[in-house]
C-alpha atoms as a PDB file:
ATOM      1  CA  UNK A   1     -21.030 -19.268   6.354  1.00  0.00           C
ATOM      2  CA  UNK A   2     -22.558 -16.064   7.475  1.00  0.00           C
ATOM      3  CA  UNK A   3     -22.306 -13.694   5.159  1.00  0.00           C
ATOM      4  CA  UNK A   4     -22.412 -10.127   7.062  1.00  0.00           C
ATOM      5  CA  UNK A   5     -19.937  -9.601   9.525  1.00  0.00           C
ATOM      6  CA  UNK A   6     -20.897 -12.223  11.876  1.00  0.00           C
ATOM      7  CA  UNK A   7     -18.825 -14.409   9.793  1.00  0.00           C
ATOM      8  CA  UNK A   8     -15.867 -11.942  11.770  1.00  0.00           C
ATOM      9  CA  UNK A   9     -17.004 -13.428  14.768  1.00  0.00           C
ATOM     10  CA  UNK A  10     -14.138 -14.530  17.388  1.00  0.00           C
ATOM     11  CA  UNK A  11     -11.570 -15.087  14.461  1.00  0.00           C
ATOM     12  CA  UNK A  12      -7.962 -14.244  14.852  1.00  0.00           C
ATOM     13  CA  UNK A  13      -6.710 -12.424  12.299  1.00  0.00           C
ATOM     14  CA  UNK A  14      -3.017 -13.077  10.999  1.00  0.00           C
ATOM     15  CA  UNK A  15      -1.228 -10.651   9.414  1.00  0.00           C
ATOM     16  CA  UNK A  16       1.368 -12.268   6.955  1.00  0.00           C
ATOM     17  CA  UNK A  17       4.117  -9.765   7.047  1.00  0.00           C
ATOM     18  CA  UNK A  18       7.800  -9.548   8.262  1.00  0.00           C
ATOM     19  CA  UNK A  19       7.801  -5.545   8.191  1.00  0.00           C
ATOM     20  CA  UNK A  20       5.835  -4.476  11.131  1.00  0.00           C
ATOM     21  CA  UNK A  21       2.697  -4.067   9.123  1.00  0.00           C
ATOM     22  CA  UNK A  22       0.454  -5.912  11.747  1.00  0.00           C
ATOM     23  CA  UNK A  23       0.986  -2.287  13.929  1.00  0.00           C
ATOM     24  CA  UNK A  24      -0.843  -0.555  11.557  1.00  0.00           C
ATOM     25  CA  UNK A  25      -3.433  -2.846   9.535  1.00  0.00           C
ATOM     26  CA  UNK A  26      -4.629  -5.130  12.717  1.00  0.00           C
ATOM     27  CA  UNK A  27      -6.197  -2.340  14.703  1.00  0.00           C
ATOM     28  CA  UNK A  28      -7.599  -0.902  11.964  1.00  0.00           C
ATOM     29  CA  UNK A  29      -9.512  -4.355  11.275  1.00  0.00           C
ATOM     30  CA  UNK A  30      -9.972  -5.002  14.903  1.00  0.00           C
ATOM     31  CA  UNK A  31     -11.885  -1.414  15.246  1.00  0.00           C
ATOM     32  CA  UNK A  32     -14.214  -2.174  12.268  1.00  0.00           C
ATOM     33  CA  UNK A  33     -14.516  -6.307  12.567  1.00  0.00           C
ATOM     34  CA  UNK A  34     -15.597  -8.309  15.425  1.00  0.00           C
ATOM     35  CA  UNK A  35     -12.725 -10.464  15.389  1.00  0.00           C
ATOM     36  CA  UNK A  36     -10.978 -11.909  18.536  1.00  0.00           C
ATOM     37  CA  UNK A  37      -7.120 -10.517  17.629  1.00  0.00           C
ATOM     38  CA  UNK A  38      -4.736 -10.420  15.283  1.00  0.00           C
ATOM     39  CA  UNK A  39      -0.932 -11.409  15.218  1.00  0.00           C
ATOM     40  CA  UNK A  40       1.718 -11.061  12.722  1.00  0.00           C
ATOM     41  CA  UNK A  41       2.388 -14.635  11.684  1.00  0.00           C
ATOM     42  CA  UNK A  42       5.732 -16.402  12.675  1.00  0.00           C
ATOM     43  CA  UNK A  43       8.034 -18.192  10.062  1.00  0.00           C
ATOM     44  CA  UNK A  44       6.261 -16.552   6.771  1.00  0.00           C
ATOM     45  CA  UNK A  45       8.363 -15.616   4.051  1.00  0.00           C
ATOM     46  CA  UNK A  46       6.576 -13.081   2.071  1.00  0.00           C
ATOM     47  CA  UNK A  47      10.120 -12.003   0.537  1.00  0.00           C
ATOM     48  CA  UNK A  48       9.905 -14.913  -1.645  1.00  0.00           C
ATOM     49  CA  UNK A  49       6.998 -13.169  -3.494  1.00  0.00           C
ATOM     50  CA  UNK A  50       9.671 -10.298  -4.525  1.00  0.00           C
ATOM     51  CA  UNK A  51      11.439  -7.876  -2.477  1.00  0.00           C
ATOM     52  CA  UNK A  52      11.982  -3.858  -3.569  1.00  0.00           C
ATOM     53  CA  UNK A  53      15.830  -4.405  -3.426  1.00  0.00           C
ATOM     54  CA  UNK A  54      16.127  -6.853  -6.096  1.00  0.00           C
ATOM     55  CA  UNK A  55      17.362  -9.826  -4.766  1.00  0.00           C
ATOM     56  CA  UNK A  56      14.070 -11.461  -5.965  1.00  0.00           C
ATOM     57  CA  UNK A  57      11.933 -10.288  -8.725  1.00  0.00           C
ATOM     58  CA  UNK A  58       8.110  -9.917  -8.284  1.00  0.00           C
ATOM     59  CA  UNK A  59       6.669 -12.665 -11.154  1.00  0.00           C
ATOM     60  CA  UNK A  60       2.963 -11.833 -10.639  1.00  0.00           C
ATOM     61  CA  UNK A  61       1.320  -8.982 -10.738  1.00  0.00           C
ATOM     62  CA  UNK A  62       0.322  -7.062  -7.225  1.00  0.00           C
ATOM     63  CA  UNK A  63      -2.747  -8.264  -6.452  1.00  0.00           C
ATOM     64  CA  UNK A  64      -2.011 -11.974  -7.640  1.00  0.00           C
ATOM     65  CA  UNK A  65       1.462 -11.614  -5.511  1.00  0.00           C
ATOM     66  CA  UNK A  66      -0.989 -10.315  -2.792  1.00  0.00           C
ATOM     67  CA  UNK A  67      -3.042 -13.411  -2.756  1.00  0.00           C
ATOM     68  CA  UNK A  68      -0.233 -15.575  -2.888  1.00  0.00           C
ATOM     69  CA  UNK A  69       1.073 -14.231   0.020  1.00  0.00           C
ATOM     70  CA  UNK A  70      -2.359 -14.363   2.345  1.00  0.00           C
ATOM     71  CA  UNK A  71      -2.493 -18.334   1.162  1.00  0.00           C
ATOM     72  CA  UNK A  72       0.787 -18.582   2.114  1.00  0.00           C
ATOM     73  CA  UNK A  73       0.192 -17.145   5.096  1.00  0.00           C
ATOM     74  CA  UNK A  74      -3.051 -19.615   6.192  1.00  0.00           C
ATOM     75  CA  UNK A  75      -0.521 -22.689   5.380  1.00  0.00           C
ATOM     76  CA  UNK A  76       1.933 -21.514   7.547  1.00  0.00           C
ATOM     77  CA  UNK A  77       0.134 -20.378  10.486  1.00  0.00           C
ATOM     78  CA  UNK A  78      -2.956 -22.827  10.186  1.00  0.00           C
ATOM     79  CA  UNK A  79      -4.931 -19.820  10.661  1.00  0.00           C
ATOM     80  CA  UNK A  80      -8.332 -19.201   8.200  1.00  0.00           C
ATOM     81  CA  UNK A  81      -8.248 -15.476   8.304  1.00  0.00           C
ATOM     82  CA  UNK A  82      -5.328 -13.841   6.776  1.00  0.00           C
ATOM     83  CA  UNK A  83      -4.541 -10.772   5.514  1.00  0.00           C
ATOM     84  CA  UNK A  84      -1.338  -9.344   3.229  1.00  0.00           C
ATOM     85  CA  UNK A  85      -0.437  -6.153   1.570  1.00  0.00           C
ATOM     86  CA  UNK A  86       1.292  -5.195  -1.520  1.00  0.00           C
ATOM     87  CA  UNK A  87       3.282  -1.917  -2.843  1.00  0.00           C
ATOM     88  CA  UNK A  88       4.205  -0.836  -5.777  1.00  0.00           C
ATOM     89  CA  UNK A  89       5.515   2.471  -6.864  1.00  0.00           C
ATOM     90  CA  UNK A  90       5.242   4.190 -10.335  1.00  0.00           C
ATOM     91  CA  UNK A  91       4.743   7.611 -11.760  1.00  0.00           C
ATOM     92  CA  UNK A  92       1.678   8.764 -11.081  1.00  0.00           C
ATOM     93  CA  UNK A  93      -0.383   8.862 -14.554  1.00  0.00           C
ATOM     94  CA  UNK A  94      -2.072  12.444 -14.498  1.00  0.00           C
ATOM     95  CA  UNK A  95       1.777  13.962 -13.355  1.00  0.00           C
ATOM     96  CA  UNK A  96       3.970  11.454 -14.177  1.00  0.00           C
ATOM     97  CA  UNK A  97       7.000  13.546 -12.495  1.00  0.00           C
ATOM     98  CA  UNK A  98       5.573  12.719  -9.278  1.00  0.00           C
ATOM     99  CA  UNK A  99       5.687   9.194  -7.578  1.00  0.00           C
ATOM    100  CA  UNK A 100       2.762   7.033  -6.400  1.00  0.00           C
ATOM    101  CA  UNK A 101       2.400   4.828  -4.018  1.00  0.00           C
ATOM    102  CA  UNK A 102      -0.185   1.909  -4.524  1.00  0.00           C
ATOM    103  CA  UNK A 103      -0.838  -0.610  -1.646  1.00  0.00           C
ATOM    104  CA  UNK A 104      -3.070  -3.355  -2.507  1.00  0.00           C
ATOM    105  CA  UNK A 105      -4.570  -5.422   0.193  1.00  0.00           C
ATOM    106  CA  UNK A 106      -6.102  -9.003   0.481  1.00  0.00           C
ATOM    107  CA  UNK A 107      -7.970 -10.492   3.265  1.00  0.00           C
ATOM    108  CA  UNK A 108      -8.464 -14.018   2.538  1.00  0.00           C
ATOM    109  CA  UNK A 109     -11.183 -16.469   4.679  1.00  0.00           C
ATOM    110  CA  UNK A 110      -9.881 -20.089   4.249  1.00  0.00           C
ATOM    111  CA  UNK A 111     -13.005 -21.030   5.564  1.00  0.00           C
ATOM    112  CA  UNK A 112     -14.719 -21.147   1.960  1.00  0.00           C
ATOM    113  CA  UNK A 113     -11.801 -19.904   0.043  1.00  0.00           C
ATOM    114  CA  UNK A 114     -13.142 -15.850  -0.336  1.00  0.00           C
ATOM    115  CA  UNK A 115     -11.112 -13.109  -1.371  1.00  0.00           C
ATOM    116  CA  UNK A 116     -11.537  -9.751  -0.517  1.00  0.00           C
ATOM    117  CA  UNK A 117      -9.118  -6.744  -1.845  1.00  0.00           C
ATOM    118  CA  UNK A 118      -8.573  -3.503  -1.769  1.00  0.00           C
ATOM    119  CA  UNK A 119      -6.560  -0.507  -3.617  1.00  0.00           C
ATOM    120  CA  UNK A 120      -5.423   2.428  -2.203  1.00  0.00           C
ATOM    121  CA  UNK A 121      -3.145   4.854  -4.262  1.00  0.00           C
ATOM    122  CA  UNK A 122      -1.050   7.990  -2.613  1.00  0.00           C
ATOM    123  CA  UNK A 123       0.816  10.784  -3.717  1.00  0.00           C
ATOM    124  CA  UNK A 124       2.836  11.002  -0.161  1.00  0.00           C
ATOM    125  CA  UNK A 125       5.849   9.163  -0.765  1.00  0.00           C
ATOM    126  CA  UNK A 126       9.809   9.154   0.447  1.00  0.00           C
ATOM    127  CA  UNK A 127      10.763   7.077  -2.427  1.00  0.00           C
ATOM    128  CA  UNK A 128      13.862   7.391  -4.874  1.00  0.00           C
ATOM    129  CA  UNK A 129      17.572   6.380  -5.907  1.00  0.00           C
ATOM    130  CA  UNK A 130      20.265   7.732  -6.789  1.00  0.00           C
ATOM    131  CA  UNK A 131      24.123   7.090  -8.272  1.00  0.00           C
ATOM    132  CA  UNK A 132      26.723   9.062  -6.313  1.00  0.00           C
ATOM    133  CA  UNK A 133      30.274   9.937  -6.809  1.00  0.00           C
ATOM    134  CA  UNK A 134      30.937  11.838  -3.604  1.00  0.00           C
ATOM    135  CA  UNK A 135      30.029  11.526  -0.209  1.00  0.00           C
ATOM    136  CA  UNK A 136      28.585  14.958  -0.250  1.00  0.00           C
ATOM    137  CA  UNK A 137      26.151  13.741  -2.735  1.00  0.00           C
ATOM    138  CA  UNK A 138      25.565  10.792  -0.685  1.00  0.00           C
ATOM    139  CA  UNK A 139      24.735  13.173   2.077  1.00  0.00           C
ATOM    140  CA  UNK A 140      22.597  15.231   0.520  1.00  0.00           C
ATOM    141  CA  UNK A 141      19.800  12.451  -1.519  1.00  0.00           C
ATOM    142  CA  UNK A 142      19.745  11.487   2.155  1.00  0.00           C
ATOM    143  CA  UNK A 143      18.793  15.033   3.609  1.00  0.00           C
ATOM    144  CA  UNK A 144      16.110  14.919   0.598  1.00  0.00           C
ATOM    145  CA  UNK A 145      14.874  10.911   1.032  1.00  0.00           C
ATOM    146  CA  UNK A 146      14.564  12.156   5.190  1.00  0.00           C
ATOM    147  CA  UNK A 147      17.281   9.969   6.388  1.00  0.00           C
ATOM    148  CA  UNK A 148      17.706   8.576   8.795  1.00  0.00           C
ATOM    149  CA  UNK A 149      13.645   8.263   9.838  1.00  0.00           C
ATOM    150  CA  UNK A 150      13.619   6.716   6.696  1.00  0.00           C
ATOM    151  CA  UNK A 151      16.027   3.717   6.320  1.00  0.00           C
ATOM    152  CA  UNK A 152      18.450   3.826   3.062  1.00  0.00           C
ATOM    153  CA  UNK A 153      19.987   0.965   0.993  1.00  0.00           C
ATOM    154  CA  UNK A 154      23.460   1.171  -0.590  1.00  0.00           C
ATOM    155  CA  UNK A 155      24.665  -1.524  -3.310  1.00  0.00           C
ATOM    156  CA  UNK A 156      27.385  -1.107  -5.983  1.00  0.00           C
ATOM    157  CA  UNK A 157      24.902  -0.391  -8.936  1.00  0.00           C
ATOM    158  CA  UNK A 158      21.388   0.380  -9.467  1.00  0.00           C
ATOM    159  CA  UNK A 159      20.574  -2.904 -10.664  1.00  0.00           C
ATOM    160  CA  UNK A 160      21.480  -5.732  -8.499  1.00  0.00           C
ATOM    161  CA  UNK A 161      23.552  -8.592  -9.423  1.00  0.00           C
ATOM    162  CA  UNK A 162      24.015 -11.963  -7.717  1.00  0.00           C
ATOM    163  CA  UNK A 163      27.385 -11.289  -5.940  1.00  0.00           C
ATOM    164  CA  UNK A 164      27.233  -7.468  -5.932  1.00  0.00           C
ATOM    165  CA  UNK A 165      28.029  -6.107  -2.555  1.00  0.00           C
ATOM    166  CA  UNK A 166      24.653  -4.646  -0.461  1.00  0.00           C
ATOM    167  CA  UNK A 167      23.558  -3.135   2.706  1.00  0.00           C
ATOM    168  CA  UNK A 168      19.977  -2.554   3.690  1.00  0.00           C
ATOM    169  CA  UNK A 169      18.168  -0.973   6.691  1.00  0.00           C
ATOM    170  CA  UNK A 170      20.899   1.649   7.023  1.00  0.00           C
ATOM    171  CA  UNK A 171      19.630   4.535   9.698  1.00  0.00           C
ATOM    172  CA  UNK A 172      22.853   5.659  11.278  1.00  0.00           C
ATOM    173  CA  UNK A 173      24.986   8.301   9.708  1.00  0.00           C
ATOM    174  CA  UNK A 174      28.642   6.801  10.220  1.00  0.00           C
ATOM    175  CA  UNK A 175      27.516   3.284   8.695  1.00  0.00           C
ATOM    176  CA  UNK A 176      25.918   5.465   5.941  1.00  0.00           C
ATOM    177  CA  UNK A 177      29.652   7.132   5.245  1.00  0.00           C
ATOM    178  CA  UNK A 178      31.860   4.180   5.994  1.00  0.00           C
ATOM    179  CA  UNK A 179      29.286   1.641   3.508  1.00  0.00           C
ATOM    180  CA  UNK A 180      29.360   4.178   0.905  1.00  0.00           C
ATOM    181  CA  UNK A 181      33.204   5.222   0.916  1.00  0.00           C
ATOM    182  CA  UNK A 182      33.748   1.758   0.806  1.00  0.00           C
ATOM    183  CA  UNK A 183      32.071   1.223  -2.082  1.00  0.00           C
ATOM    184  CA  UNK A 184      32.930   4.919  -4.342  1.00  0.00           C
ATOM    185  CA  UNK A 185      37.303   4.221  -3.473  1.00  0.00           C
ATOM    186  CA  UNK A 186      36.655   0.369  -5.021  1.00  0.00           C
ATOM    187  CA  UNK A 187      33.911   1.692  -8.190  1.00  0.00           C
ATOM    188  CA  UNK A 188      33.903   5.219  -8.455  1.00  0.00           C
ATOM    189  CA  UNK A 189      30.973   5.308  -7.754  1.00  0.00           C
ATOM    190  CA  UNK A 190      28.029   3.781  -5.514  1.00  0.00           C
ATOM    191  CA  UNK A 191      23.993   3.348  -5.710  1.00  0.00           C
ATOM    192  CA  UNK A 192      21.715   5.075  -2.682  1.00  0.00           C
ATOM    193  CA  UNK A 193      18.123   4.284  -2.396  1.00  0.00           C
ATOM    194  CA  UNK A 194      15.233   4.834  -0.170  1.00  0.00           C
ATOM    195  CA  UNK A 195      14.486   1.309   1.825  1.00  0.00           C
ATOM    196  CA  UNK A 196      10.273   0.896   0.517  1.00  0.00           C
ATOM    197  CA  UNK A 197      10.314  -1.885   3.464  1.00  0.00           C
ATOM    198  CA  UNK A 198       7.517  -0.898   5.991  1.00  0.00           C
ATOM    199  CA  UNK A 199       9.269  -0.486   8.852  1.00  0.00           C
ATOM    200  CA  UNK A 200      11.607   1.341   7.331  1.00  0.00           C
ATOM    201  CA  UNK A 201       9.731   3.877   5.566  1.00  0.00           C
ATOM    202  CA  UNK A 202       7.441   5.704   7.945  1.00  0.00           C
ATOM    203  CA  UNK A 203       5.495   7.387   5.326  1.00  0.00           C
ATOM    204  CA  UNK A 204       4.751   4.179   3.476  1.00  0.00           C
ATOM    205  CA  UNK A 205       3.789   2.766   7.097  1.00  0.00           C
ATOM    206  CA  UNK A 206       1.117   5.389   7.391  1.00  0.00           C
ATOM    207  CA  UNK A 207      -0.240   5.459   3.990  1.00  0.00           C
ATOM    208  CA  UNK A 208      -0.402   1.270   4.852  1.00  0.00           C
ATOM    209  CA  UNK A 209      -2.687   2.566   7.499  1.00  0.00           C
ATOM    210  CA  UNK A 210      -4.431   4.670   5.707  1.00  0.00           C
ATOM    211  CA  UNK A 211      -5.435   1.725   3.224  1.00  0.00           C
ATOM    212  CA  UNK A 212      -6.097  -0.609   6.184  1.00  0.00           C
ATOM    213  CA  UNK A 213      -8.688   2.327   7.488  1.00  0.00           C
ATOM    214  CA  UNK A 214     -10.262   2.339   4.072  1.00  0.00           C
ATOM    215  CA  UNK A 215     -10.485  -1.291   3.202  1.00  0.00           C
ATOM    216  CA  UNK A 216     -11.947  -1.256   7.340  1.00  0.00           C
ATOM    217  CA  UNK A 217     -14.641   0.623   6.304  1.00  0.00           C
ATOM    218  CA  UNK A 218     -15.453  -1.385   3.288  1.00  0.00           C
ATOM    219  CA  UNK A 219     -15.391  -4.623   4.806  1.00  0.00           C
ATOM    220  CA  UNK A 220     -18.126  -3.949   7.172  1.00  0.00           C
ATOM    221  CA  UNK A 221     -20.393  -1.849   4.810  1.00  0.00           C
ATOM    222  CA  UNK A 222     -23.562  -4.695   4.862  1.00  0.00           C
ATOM    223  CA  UNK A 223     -24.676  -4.989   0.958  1.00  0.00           C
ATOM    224  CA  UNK A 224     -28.773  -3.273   1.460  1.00  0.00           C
ATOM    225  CA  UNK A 225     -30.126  -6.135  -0.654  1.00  0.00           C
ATOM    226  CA  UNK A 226     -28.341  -9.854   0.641  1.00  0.00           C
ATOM    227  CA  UNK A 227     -26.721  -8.326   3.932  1.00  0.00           C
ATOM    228  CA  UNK A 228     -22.966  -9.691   2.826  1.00  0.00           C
ATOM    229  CA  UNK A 229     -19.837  -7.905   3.958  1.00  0.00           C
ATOM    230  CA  UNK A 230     -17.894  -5.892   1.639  1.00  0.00           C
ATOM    231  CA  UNK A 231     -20.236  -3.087  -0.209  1.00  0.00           C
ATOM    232  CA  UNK A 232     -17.755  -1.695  -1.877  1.00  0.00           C
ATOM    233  CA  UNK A 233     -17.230   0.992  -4.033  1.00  0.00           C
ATOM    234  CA  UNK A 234     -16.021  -0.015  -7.680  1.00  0.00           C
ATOM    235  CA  UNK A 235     -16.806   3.071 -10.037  1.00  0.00           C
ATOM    236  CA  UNK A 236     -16.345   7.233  -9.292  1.00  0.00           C
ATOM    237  CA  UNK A 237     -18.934   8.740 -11.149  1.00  0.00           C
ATOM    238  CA  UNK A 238     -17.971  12.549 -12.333  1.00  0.00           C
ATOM    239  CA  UNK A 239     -20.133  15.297 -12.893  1.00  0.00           C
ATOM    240  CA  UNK A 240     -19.900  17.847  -9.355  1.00  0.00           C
ATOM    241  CA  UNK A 241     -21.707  20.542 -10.526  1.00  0.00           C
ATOM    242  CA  UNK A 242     -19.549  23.990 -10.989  1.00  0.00           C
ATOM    243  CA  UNK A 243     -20.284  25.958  -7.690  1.00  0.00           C
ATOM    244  CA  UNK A 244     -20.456  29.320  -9.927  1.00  0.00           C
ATOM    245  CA  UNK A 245     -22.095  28.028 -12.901  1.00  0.00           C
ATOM    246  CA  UNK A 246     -23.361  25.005 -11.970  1.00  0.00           C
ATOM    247  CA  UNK A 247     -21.522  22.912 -15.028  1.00  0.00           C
ATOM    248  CA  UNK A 248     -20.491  19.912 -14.646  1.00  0.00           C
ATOM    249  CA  UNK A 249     -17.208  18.948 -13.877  1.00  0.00           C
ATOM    250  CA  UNK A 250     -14.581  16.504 -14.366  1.00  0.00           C
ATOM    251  CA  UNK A 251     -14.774  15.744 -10.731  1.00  0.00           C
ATOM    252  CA  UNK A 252     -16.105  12.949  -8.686  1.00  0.00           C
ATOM    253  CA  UNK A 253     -19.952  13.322  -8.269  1.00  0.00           C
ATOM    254  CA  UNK A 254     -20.652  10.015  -6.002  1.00  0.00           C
ATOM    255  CA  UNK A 255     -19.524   6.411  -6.101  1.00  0.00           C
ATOM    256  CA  UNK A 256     -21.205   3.224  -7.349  1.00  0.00           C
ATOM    257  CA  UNK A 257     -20.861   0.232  -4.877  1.00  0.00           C
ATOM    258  CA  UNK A 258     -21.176  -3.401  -6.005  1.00  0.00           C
ATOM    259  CA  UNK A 259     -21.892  -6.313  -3.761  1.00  0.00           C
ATOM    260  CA  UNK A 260     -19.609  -9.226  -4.193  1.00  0.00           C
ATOM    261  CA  UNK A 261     -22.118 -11.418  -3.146  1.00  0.00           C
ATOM    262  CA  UNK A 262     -25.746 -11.035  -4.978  1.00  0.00           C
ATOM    263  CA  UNK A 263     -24.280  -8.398  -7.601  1.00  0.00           C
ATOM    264  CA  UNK A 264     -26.621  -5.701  -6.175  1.00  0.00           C
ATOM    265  CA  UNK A 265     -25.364  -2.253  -6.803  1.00  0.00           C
ATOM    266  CA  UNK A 266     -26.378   1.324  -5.239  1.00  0.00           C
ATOM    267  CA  UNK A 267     -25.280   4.768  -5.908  1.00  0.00           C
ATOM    268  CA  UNK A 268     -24.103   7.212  -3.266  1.00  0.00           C
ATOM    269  CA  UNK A 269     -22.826  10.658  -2.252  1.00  0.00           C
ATOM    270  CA  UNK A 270     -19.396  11.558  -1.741  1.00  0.00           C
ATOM    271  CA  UNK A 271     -18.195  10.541   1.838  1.00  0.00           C
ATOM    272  CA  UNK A 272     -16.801  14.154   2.447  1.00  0.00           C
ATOM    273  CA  UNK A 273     -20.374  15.809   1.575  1.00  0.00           C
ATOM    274  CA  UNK A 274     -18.994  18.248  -0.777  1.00  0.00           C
ATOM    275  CA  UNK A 275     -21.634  19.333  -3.529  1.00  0.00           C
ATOM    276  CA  UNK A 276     -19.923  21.432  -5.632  1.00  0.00           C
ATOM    277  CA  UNK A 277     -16.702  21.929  -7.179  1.00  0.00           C
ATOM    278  CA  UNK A 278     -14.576  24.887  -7.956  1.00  0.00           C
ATOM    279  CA  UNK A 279     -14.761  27.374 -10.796  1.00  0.00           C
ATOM    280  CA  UNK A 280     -10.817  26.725 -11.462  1.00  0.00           C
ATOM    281  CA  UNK A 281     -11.876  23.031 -12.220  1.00  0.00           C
ATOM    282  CA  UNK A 282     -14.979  23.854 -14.551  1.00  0.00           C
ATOM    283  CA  UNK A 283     -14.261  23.514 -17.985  1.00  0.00           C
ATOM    284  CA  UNK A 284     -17.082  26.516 -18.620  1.00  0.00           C
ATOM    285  CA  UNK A 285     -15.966  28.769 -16.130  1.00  0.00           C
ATOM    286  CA  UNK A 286     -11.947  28.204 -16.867  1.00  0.00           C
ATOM    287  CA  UNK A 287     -11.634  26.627 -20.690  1.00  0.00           C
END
């Protein structure tokens, strides 16, 4: 097997998703890989994995569900490149009022059973729930959650039962109204959420995209030493100088990279080229 990306070579590349995700991660790959193509892959189930709404609960964690899903993928399609994705959604630990979005990807080569992943964590999310009383509370978590470019789901409580009443995929105003009327006149009350599936959540879609651009990038950085695939980075290293002191700071001074392959590792600058960080982040200059 070659190891750079020659091993890329004329492949076809399945996506394994049933949210639209192929529109965003196959070009990316496509751009940075010299594969043939990529398809989303008929018949695969990735719901089965866990799905946001409930109805199935996610049993491994995301990158182990993320796995499972590209394998599932390659017995499905009979294909021996496949690549899934992942999302979860937390508070994010430094502010833990504001949400995160983390989308983990996998690509996974059949061919002699390699992994290769990737996390990517954003602070631009559409994401929440809500109980409502009211259609006028109804109407306004949707104004917030940017309905209806962003798709909403309605069930009777916030956590589902087998049997509870559900609608998902909701983007029109009047089906908004008439589910949730429906449900407040027979409970008193009715559970709104934002719909985290990609297609429905253009904001997740792009920040999908934005990990597919990243993990790109990645997969065809050639490791210096063996010439492998997938010089990646694995450790920020802190310590950008102060710009008015020259101290150093908290923030991220260049990035260790780690080949999968021979082990070799390499330190390098910060993508963006920026040298020095601001006196407001400088422990000296602002105790």
């Amino acid at each position: 097997m070659n190891a750079g990306r020659d091993r890329f070579i004329g492949r076809t590349l399945g996506v394994a998703t049933i949210h639209g995700k192929e529109r965003v991660i196959g070009p990316a790959l496509a751009e940075a890989l010299p594969i043939a193509g990529f398809a989303a892959i008929d018949d695969v189930d990735t719901d089965r994995f866990g799905a946001f709404s409930g109805e199935v609960q996610r049993t491994l964690d995301a990158l182990d569900a993320c796995k499972a899903k590209a394998k599932h993928g390659a017995e499905v399609s009979g294909l021996d490149l496949v690549i899934a994705s992942e999302g979860s959604f937390f508070p994010y630990p430094p502010a833990p009022f504001v949400p995160c979005d983390e989308e983990v990807m996998v690509l996974y080569d059949a061919r002699d059973g390699s992994f290769f992943e990737h996390r990517h964590v954003s602070l631009q999310t559409v994401f929440g729930g809500e109980e409502c009383t009211g259609w006028d509370q109804v109407r306004a978590f949707a104004d917030r959650m940017k309905f209806p470019e962003h798709g909403l789901i309605v069930r009777r409580r916030e956590t589902w039962n087998a049997g509870d009443a559900m609608k998902k995929g909701i983007r029109v105003e009047a089906e908004l109204h008439e589910v949730t009327t429906r449900l407040i006149q027979q409970n008193g009350s009715c559970w709104v959420e934002t719909d985290m599936r990609a297609m429905m959540n253009p904001t997740r879609m792009e920040v999908i995209r934005e990990a597919a651009e990243r993990f790109s990038q990645e997969l065809s950085t050639l490791c210096p030493a063996c010439g492998a695939c997938w010089f990646r980075i694995t450790k920020a290293i802190p310590g950008l100088p102060c710009e008015q002191c020259g101290w150093p700071t908290a923030s991220t001074r260049a990035y260790l990279r780690e080949c999968h392959s021979c082990g070799h590792t390499a330190t390098g600058p910060r993508p963006d080229g920026k040298s020095t960080e601001e006196p407001q982040h400088c422990a000296n200059c602002n105790p």
